[in-house]
Protein backbone atom coordinates (compact mmCIF):
# COMPACT_ATOMS: atom_id res chain seq x y z
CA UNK A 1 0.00 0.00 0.00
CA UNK A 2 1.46 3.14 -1.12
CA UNK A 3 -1.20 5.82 0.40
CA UNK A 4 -5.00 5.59 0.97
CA UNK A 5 -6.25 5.19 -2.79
CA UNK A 6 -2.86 3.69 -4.36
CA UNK A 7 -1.34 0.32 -4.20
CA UNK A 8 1.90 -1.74 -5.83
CA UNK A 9 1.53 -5.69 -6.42
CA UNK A 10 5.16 -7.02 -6.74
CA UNK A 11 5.47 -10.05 -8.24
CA UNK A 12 8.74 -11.79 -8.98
CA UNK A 13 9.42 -13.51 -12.69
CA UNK A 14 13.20 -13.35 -12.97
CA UNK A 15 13.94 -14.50 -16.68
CA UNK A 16 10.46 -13.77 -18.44
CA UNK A 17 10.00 -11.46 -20.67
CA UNK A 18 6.96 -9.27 -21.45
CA UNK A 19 5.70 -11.36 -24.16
CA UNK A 20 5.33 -14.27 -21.98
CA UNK A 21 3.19 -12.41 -19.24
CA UNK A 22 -0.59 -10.97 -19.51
CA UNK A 23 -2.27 -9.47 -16.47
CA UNK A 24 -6.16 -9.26 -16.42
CA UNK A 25 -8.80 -8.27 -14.75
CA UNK A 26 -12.19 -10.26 -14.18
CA UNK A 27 -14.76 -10.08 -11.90
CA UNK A 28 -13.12 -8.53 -9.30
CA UNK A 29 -10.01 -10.03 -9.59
CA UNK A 30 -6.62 -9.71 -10.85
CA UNK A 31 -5.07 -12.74 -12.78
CA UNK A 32 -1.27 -12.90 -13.68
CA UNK A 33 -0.72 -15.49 -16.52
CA UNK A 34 3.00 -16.59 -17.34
CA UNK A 35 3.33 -18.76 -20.66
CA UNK A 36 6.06 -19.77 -22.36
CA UNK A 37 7.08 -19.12 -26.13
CA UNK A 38 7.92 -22.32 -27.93
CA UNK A 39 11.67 -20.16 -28.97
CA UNK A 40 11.97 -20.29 -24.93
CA UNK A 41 11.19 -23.67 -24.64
CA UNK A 42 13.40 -24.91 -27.34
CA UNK A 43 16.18 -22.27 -25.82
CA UNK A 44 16.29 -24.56 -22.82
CA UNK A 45 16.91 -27.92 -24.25
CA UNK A 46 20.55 -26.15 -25.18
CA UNK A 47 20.94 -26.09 -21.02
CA UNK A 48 23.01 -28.61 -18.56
CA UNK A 49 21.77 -26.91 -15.43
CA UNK A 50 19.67 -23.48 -15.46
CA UNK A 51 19.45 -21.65 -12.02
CA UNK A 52 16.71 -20.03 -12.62
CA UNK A 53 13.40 -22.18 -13.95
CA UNK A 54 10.38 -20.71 -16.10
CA UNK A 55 7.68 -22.90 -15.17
CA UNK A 56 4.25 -21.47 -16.71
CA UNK A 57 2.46 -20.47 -13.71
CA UNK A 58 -1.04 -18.53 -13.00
CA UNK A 59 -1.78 -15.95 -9.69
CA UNK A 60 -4.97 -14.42 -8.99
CA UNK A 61 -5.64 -11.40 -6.68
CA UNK A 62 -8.81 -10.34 -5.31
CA UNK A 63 -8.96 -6.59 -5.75
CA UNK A 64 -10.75 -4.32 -3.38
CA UNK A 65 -14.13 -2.40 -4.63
CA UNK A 66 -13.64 -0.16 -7.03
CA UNK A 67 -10.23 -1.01 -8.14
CA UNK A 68 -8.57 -0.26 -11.20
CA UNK A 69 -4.99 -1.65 -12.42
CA UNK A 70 -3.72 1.97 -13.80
CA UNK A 71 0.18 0.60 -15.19
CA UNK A 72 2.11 -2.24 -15.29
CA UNK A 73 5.34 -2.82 -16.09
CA UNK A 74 8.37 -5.30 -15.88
CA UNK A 75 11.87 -4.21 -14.38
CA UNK A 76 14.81 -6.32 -14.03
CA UNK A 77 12.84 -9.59 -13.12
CA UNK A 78 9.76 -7.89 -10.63
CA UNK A 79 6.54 -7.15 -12.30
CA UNK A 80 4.97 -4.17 -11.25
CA UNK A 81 1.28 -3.44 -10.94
CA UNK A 82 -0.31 -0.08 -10.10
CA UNK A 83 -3.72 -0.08 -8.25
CA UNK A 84 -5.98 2.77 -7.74
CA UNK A 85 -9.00 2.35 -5.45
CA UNK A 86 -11.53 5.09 -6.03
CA UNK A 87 -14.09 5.60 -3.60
CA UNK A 88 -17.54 6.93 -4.96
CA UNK A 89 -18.20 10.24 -2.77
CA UNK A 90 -21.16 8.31 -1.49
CA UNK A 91 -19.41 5.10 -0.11
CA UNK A 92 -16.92 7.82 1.61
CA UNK A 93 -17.32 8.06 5.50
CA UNK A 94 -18.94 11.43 6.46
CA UNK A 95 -18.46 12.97 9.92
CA UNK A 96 -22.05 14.19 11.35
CA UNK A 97 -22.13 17.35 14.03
CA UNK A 98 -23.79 16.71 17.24
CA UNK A 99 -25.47 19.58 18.52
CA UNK A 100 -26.67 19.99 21.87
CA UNK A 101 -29.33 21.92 23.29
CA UNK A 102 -28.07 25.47 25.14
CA UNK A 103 -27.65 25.15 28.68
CA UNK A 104 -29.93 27.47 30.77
CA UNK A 105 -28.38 30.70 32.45
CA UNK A 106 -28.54 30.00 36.09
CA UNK A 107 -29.91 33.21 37.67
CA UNK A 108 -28.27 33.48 41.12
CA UNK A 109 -30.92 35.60 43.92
């Protein structure tokens, strides 16, 4: 959580590559889909030992109400996902006065 309206999803993918990822929203949530291109797959039978493995993979997030995913981007191996939450003014708490009634003058004799 960044402030009160703005959040950043982190998610990890060391070795993909943006054409391998696609980020989506339905329903309410947010789905991270990692596939791999059949020039990565056959890039890996050329490999004794790889440290790192790319294993297609799937995450889903449930966002909050009225979430949007504003930008998303990929920097050396963590994806980044902007969230906005925008609260209708009508869903927003609202403080209420409480009055009280004038106290009476005490007249002393």
């Amino acid at each position: 959580k960044r402030d009160a309206n703005n959040y950043l999803l982190t998610v990890s993918v060391p070795g993909w590559k943006e054409e391998e990822l696609e980020i989506e929203t339905v329903g309410g949530n947010l789905n991270i889909t990692g596939k791999h291109t059949e020039e990565t797959v056959e890039d890996q039978t050329h490999w004794i030992y790889r440290g790192i493995r790319k294993a297609d993979f799937q995450l889903s997030f449930s966002l909050p109400e009225h979430a949007k995913v504003n930008n998303a981007k990929l920097e050396q191996g963590l994806l980044l996902v902007e969230i906005y939450q925008e609260i209708p003014e009508s869903e927003k708490p609202k403080k209420i006065a409480i009055e009280s009634k004038p106290k009476a003058i005490e007249h002393k004799s």
